[in-house]
C-alpha atoms as a PDB file:
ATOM      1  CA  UNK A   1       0.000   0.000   0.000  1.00  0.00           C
ATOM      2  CA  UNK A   2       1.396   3.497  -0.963  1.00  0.00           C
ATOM      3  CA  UNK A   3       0.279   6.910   0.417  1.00  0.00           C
ATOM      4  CA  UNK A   4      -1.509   9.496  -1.930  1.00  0.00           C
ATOM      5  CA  UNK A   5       1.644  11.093  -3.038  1.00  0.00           C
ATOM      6  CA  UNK A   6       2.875   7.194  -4.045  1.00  0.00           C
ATOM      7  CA  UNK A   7       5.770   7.248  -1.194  1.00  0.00           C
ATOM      8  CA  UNK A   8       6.361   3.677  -0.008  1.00  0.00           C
ATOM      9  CA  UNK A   9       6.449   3.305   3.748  1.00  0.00           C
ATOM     10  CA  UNK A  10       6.005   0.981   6.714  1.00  0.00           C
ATOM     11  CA  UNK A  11       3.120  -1.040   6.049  1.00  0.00           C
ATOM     12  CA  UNK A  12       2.914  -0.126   2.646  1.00  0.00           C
ATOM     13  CA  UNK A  13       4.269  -1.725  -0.570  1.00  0.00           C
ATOM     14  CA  UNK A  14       8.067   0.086  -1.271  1.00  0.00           C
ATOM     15  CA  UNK A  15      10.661   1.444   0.294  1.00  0.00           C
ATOM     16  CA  UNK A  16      10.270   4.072   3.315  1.00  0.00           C
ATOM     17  CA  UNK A  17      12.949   6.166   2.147  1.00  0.00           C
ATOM     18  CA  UNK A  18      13.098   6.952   6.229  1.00  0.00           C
ATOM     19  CA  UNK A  19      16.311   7.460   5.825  1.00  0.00           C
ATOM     20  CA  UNK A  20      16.408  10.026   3.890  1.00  0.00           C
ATOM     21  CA  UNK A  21      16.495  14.280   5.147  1.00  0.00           C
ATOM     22  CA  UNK A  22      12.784  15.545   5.099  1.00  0.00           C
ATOM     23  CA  UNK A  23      13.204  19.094   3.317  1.00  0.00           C
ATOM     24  CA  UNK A  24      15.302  22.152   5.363  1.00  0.00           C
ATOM     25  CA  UNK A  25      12.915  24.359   6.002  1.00  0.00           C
ATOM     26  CA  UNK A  26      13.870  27.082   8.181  1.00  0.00           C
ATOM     27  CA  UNK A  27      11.954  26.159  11.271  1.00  0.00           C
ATOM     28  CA  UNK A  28      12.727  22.446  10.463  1.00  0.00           C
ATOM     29  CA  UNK A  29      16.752  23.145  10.826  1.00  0.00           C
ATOM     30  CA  UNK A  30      16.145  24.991  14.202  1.00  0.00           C
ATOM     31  CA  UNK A  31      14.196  22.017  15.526  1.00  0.00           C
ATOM     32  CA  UNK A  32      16.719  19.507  14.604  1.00  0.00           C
ATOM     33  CA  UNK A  33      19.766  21.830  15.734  1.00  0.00           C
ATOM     34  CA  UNK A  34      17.496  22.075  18.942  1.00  0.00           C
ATOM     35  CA  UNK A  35      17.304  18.737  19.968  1.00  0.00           C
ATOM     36  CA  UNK A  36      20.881  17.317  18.267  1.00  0.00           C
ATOM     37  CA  UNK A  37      23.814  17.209  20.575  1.00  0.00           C
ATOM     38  CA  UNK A  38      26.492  18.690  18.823  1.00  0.00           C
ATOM     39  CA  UNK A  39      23.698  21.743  17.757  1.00  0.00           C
ATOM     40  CA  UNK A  40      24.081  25.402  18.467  1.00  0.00           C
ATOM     41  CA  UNK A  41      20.776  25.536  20.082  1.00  0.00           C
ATOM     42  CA  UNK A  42      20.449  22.719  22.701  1.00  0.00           C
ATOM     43  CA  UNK A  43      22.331  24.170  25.757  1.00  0.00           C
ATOM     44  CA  UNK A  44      18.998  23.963  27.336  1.00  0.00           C
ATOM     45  CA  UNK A  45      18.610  20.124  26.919  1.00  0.00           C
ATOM     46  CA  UNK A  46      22.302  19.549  27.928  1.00  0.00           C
ATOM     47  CA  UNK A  47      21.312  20.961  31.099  1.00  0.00           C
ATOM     48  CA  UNK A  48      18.197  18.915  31.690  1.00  0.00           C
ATOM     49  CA  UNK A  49      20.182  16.233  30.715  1.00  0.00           C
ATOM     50  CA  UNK A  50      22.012  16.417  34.229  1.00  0.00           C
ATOM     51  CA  UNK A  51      18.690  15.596  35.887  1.00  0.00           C
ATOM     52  CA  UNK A  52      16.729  13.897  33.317  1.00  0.00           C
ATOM     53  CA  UNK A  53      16.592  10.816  31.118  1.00  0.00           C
ATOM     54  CA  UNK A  54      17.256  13.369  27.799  1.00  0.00           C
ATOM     55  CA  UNK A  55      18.516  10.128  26.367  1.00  0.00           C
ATOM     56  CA  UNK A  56      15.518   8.723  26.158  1.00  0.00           C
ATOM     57  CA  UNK A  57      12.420  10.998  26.861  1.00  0.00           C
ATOM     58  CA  UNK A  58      12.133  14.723  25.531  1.00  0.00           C
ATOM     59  CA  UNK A  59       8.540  14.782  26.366  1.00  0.00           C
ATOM     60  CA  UNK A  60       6.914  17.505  29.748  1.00  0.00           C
ATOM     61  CA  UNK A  61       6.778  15.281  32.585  1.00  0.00           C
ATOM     62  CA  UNK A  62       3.239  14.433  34.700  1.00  0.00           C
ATOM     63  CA  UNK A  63       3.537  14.072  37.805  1.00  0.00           C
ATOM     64  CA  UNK A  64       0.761  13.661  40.827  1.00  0.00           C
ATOM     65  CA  UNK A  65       0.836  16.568  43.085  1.00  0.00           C
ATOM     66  CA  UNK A  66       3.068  14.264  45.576  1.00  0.00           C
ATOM     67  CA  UNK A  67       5.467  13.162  42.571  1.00  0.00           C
ATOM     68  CA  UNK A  68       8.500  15.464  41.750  1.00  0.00           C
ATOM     69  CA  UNK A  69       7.994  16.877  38.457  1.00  0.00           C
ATOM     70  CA  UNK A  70      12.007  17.993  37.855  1.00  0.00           C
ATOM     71  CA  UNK A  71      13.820  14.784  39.101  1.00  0.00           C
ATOM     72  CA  UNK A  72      12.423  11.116  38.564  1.00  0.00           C
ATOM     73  CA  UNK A  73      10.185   9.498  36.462  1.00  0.00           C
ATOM     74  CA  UNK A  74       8.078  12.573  35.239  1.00  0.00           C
ATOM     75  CA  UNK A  75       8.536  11.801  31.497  1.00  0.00           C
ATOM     76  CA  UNK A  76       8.076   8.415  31.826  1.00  0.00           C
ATOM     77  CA  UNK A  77       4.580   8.823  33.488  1.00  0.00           C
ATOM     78  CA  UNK A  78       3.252  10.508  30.819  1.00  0.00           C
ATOM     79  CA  UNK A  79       3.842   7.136  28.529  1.00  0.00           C
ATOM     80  CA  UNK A  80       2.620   5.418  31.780  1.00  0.00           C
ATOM     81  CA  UNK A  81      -1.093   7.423  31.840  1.00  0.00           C
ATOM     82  CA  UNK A  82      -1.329   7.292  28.061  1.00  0.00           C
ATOM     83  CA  UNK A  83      -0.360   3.369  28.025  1.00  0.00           C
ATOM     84  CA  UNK A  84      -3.246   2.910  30.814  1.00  0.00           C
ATOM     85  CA  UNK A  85      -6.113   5.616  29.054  1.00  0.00           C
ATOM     86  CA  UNK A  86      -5.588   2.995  25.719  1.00  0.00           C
ATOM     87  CA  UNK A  87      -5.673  -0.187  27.618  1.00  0.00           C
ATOM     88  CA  UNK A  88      -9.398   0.873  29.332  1.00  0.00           C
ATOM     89  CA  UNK A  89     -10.046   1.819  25.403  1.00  0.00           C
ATOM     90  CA  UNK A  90      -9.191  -0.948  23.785  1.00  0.00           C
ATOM     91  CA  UNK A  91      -9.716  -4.500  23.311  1.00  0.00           C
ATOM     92  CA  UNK A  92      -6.704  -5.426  24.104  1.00  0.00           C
ATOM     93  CA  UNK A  93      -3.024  -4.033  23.451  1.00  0.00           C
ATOM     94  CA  UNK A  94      -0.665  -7.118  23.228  1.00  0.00           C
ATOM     95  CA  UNK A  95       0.203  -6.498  19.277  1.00  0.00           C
ATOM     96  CA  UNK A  96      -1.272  -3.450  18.450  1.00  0.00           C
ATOM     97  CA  UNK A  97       0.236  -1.461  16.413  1.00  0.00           C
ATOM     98  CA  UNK A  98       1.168   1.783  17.512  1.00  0.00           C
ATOM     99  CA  UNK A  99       2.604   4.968  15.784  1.00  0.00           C
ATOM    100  CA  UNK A 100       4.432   7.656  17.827  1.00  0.00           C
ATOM    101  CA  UNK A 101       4.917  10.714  15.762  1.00  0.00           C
ATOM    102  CA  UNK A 102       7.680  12.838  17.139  1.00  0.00           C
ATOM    103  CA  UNK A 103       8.699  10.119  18.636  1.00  0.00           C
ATOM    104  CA  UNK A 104      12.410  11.688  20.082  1.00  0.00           C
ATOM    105  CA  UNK A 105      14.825   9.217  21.404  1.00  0.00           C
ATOM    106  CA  UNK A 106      11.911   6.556  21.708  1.00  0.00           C
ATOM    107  CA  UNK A 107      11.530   6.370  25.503  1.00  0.00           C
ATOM    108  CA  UNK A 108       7.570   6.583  24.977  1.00  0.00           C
ATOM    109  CA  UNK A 109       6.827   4.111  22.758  1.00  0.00           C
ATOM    110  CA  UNK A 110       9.436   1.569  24.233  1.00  0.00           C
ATOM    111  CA  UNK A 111       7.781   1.594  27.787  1.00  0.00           C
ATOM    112  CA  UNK A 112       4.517   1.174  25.874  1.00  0.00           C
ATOM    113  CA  UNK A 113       6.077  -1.863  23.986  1.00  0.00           C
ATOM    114  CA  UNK A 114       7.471  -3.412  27.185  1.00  0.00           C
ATOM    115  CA  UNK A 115       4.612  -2.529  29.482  1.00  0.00           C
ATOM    116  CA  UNK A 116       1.594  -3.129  27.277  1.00  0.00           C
ATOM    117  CA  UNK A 117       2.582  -5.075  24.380  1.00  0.00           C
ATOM    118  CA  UNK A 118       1.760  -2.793  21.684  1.00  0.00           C
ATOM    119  CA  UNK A 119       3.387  -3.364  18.358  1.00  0.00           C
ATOM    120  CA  UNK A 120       5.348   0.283  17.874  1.00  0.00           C
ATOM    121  CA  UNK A 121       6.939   1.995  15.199  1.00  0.00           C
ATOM    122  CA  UNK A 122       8.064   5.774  15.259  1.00  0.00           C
ATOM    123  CA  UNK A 123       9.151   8.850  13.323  1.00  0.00           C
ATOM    124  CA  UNK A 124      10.575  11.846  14.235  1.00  0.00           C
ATOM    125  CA  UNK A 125      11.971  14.570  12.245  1.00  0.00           C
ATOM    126  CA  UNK A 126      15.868  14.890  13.354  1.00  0.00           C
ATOM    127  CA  UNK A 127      17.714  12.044  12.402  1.00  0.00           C
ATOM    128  CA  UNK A 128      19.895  11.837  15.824  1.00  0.00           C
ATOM    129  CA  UNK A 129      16.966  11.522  17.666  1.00  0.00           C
ATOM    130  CA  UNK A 130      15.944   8.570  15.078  1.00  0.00           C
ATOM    131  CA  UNK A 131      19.217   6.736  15.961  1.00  0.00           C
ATOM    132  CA  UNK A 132      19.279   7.066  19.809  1.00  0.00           C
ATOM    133  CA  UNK A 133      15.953   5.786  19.784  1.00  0.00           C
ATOM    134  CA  UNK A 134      17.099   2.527  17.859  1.00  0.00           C
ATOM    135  CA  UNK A 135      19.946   2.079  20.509  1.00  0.00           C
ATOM    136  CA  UNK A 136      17.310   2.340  23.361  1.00  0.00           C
ATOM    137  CA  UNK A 137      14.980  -0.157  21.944  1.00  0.00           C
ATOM    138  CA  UNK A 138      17.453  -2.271  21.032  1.00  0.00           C
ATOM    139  CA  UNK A 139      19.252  -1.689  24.826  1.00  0.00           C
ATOM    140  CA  UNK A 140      15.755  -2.738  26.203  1.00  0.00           C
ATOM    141  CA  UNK A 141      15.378  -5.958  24.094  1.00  0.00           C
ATOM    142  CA  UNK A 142      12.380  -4.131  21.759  1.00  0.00           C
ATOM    143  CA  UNK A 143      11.657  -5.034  18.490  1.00  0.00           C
ATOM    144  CA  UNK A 144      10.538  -1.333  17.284  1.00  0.00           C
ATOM    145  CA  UNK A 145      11.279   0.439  13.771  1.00  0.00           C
ATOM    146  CA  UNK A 146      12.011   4.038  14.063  1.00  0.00           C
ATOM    147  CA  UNK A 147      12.230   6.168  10.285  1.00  0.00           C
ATOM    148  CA  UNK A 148      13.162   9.651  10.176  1.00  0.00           C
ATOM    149  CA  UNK A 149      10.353  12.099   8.740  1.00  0.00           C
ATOM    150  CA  UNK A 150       8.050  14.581   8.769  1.00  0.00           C
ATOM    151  CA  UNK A 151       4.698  15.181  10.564  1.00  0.00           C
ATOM    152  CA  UNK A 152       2.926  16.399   7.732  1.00  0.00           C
ATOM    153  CA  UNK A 153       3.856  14.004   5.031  1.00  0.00           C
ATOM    154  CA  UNK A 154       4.874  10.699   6.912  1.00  0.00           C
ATOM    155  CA  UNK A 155       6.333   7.994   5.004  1.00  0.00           C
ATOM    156  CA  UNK A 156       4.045   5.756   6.131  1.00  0.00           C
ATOM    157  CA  UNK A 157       0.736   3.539   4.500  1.00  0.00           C
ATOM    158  CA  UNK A 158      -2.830   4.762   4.545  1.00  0.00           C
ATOM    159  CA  UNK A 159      -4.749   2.958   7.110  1.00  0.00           C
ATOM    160  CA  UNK A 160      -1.611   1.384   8.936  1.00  0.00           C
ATOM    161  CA  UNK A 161      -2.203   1.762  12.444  1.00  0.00           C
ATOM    162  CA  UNK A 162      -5.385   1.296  14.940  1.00  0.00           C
ATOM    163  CA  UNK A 163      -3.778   3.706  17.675  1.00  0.00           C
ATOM    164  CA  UNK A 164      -1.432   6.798  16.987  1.00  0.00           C
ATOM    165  CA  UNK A 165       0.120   9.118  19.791  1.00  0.00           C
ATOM    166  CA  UNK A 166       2.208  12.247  19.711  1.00  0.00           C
ATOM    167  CA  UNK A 167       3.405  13.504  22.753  1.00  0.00           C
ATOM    168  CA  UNK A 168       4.506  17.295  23.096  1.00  0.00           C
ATOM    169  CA  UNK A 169       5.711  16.895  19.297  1.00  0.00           C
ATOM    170  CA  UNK A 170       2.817  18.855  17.253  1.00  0.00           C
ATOM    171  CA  UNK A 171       3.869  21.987  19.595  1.00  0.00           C
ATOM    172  CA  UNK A 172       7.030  22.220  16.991  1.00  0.00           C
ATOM    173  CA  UNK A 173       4.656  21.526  14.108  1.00  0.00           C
ATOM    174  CA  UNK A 174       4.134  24.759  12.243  1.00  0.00           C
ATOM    175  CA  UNK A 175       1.085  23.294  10.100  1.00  0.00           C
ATOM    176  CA  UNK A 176      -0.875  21.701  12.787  1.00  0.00           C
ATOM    177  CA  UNK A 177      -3.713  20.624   9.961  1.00  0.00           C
ATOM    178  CA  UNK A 178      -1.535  19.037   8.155  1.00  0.00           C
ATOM    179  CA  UNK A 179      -0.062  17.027  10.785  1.00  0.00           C
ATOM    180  CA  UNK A 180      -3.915  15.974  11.892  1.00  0.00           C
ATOM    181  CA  UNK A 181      -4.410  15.187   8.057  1.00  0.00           C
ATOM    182  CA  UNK A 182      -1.612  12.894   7.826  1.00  0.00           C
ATOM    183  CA  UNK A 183      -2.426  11.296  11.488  1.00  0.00           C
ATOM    184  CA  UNK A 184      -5.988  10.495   9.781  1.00  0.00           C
ATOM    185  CA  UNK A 185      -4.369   8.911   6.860  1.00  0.00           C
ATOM    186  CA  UNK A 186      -2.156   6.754   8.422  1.00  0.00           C
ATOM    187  CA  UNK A 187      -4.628   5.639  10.894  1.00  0.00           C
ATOM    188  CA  UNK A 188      -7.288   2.700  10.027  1.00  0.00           C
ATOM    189  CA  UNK A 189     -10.794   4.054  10.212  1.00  0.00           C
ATOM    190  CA  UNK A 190     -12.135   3.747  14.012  1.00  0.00           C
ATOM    191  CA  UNK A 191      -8.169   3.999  15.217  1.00  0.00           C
ATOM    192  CA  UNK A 192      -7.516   6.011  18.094  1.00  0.00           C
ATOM    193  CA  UNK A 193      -5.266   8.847  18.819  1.00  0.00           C
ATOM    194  CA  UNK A 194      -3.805  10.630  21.824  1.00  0.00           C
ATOM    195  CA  UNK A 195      -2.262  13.255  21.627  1.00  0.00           C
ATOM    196  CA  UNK A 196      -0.289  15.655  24.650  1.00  0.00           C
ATOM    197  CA  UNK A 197       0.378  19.189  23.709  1.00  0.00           C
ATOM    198  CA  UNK A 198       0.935  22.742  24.745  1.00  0.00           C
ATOM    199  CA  UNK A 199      -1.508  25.178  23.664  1.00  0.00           C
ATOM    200  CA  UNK A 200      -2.721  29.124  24.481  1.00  0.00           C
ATOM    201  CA  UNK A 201      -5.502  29.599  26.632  1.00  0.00           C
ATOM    202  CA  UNK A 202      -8.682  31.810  25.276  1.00  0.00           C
ATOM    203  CA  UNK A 203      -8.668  35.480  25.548  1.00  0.00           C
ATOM    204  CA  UNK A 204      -5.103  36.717  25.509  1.00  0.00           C
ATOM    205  CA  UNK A 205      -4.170  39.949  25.639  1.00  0.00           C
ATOM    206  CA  UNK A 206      -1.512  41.735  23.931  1.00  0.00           C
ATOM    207  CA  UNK A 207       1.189  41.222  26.559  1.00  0.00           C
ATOM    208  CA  UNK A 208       0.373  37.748  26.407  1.00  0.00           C
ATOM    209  CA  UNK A 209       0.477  37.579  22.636  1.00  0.00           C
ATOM    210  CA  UNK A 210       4.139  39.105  22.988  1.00  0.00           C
ATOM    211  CA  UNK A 211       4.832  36.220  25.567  1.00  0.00           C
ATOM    212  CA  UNK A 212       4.029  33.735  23.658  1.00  0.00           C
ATOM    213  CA  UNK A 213       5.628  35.298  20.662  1.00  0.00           C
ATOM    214  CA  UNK A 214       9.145  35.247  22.505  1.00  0.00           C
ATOM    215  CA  UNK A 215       8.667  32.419  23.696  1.00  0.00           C
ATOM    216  CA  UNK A 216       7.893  30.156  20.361  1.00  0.00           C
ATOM    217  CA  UNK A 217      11.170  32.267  18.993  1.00  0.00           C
ATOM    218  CA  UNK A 218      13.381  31.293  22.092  1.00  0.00           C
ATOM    219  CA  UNK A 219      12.235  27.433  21.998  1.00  0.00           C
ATOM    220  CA  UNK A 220      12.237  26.951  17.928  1.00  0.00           C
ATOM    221  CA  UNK A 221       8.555  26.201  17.601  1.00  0.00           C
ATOM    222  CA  UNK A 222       5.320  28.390  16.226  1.00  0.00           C
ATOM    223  CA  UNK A 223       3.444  29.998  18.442  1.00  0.00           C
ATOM    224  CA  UNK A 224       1.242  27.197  20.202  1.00  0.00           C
ATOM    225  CA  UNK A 225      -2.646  27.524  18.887  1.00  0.00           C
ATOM    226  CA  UNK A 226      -5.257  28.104  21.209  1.00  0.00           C
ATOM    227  CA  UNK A 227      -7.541  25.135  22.253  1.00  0.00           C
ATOM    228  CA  UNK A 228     -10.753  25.805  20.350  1.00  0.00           C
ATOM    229  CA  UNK A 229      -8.161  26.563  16.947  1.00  0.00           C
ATOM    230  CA  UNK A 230      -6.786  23.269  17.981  1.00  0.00           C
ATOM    231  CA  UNK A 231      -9.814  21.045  18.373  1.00  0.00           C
ATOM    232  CA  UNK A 232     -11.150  22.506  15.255  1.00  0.00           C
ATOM    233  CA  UNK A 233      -8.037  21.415  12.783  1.00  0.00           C
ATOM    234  CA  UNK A 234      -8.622  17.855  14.982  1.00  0.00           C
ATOM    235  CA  UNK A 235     -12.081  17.906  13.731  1.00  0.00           C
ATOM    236  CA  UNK A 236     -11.258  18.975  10.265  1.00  0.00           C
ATOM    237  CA  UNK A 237      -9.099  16.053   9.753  1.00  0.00           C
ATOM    238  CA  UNK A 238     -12.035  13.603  10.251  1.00  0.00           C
ATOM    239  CA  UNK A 239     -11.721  12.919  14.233  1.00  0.00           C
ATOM    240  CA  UNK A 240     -14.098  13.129  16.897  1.00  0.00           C
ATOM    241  CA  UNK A 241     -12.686  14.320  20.012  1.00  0.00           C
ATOM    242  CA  UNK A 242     -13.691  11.849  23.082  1.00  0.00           C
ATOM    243  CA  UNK A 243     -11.956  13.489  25.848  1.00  0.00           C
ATOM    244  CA  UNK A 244     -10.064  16.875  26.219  1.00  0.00           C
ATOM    245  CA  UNK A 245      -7.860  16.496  30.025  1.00  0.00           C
ATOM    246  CA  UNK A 246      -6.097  19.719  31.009  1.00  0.00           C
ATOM    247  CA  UNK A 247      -3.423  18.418  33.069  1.00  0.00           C
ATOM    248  CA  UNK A 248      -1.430  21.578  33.301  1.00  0.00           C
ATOM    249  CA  UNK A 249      -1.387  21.277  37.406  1.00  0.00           C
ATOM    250  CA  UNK A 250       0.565  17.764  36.914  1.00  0.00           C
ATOM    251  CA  UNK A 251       2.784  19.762  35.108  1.00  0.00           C
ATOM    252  CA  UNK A 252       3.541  23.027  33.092  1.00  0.00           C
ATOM    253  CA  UNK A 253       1.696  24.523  36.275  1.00  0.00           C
ATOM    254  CA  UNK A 254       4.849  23.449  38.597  1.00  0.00           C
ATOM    255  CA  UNK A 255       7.336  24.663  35.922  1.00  0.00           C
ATOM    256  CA  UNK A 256       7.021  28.706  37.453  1.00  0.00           C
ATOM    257  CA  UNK A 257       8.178  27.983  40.716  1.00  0.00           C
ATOM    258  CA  UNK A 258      11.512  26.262  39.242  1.00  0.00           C
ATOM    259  CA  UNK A 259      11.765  28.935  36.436  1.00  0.00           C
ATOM    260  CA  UNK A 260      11.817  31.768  39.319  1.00  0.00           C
ATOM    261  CA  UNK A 261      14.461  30.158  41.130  1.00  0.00           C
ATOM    262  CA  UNK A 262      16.227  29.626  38.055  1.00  0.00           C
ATOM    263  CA  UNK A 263      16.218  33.150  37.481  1.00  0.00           C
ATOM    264  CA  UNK A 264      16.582  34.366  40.862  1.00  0.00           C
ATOM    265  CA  UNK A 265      20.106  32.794  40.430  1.00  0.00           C
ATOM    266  CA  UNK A 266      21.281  33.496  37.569  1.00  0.00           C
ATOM    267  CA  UNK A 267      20.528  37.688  38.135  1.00  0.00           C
ATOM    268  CA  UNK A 268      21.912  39.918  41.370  1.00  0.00           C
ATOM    269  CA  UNK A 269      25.319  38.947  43.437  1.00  0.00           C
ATOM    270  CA  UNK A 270      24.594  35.032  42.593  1.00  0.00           C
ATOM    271  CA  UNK A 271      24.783  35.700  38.699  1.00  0.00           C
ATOM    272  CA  UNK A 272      28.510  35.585  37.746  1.00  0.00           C
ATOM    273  CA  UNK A 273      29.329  32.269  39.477  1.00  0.00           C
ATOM    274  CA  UNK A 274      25.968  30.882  38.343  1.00  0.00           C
ATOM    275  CA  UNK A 275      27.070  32.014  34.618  1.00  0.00           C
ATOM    276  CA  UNK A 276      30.788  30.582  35.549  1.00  0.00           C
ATOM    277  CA  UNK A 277      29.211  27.149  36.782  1.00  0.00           C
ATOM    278  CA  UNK A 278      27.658  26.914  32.931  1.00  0.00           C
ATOM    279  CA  UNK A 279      30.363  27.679  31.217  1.00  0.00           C
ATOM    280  CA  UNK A 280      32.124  24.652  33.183  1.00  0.00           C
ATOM    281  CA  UNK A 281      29.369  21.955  31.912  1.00  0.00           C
ATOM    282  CA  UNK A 282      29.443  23.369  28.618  1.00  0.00           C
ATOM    283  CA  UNK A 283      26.593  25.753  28.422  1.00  0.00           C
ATOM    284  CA  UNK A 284      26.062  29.128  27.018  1.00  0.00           C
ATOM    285  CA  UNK A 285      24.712  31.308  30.568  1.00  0.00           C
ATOM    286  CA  UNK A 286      22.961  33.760  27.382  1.00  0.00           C
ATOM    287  CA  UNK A 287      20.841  31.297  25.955  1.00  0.00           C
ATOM    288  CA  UNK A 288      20.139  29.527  28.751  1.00  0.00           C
ATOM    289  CA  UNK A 289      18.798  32.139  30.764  1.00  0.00           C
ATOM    290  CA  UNK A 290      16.561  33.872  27.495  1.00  0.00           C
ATOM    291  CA  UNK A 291      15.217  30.190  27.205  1.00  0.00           C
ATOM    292  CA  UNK A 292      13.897  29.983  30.718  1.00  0.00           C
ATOM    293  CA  UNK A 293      12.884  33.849  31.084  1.00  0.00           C
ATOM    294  CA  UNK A 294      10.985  33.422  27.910  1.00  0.00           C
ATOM    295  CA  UNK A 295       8.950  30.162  28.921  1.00  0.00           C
ATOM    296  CA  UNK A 296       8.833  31.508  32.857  1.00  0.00           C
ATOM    297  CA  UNK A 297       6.817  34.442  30.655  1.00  0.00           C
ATOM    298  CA  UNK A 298       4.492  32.576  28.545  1.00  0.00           C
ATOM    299  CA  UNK A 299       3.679  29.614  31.744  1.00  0.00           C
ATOM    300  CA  UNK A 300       0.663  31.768  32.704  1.00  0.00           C
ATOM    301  CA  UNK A 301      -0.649  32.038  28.928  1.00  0.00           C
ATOM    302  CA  UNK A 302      -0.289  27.977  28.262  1.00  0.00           C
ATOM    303  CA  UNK A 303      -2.362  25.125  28.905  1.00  0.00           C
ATOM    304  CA  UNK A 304      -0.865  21.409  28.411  1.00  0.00           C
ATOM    305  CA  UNK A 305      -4.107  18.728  27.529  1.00  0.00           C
ATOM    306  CA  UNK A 306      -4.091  15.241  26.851  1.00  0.00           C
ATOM    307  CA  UNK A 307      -6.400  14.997  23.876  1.00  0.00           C
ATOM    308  CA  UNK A 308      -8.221  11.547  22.900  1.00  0.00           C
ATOM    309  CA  UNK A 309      -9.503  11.294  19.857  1.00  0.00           C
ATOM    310  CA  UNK A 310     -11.396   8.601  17.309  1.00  0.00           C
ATOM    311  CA  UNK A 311     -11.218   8.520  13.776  1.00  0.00           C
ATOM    312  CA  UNK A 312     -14.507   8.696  12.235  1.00  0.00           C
ATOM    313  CA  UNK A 313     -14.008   9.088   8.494  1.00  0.00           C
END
């Protein structure tokens, strides 16, 4: 089976090509500089990485109000609540195919394999993150297939998949319709999608709009859509939304406090030896510090929601 522009994929009849550069756009060679080790633009990342598992999640963390969002398992409950919300859904999920789109360095999708049984396969745009998640599957004994490509043309079959996730990957998606379009596509008719994402709340006023603006800039994404926008381009692509779950308090909403000590350190009497302590594991103090001042900004304009969705035609 071949797509509508005749690409092979998985599941389908030819080749993938999944190895092969999706186009470089301008936003698309920020992302992958973003989230690529040796990049110009991931100082951020290298310093989650010394309290995170950046090797194999890249996803917000969720986290019960008497979890720790910044340290532990964060990420990995997200894959944990999504994994549960599809087993009360489905059937069953031992051999299920599943499709993570954005699917980083694979963490997701591998606890899902190991913990549920689904059947996975992902694609993400930046071809490091493509080949770290191939060493974690294949470091966890998982028989996943992981292409490089792009949200809004996947090289992937129509009708593939019963269940499809993306989690926190549309936010860097600048044509969200297109990414729902191609979600649609690839799914089988009836097949299930979750999806976790950032979006605006309603109402925002100028100063917000400006918050959000910097923000987007500072963390090489658009600016996030708000939630009716977003529901709508679901709709449009031929879903029916079941559930909408704003779980901001498990976790964007705890982000502030950490932001403001973040800052509080790296300004005043505290700020040269804060920026000196950077510079020693690698990081640029500059970028760093525009990075968090620009999301501690735009925290109180954002909602996160887990989105569940059905395709109907």
């Amino acid at each position: 089976m071949t797509d509508r522009s005749g690409r092979g994929g998985v599941g389908g009849d030819g080749g993938s090509g999944a190895d092969d550069d999706p186009p470089p756009e301008p936003l698309h060679r920020r992302v992958r500089d973003h989230f690529t080790d040796d990049g110009d633009r991931d100082d951020l990342w290298a310093g989650f990485a010394r309290v995170l598992d950046t090797r194999s999640y890249l996803n917000l963390g969720y986290s019960r109000w008497y979890q720790p969002t910044p340290l532990g398992d964060s990420q990995r409950r997200l894959a944990a609540r999504v994994g549960r919300d599809l087993a009360a859904t489905l059937a069953r999920t031992e051999g299920v195919r599943l499709l993570d789109v954005g699917c980083g360095r694979g963490g997701p999708v591998t606890h899902l394999a190991t913990e549920f049984g689904f059947d996975v396969t992902g694609v993400d745009l930046v071809r490091y993150n493509v080949e770290q998640a191939r060493a974690n599957a294949r470091d966890r004994d998982v028989d996943a297939e992981f292409v490089l490509g792009d949200a809004t043309a996947l090289p992937l079959g129509t009708s593939v998949f019963p269940v499809a996730i993306a989690l926190d990957s549309l936010v860097y998606v600048p044509d969200e319709s297109a990414a729902f379009g191609e979600l649609s596509r690839v799914l089988a008719p009836g097949g299930h999608l979750v999806v976790a994402d950032l979006v605006a709340r309603d109402g925002i006023d100028a100063e917000g709009q400006e918050a959000l603006a910097t923000f987007a800039d500072a963390w090489d994404m658009p600016v996030p859509s708000a939630l009716s926008a977003y529901r709508e381009a679901i709709d449009d692509a031929g879903f029916a939304v079941r559930r909408v779950s704003d779980v901001t308090r498990n976790s964007t909403g705890r982000f502030r406090k950490w932001s403001a000590l973040y800052l509080e350190f790296a300004t005043g009497t505290t700020g040269p030896p804060f920026a000196w302590l950077h510079r020693r594991l690698g990081l640029d103090p500059d970028v760093v510090r525009h990075q968090v001042r620009a999301a501690h900004d735009a925290l109180p304009y954002l909602r996160r929601v887990l989105v569940a969705a059905k395709r109907e035609r």
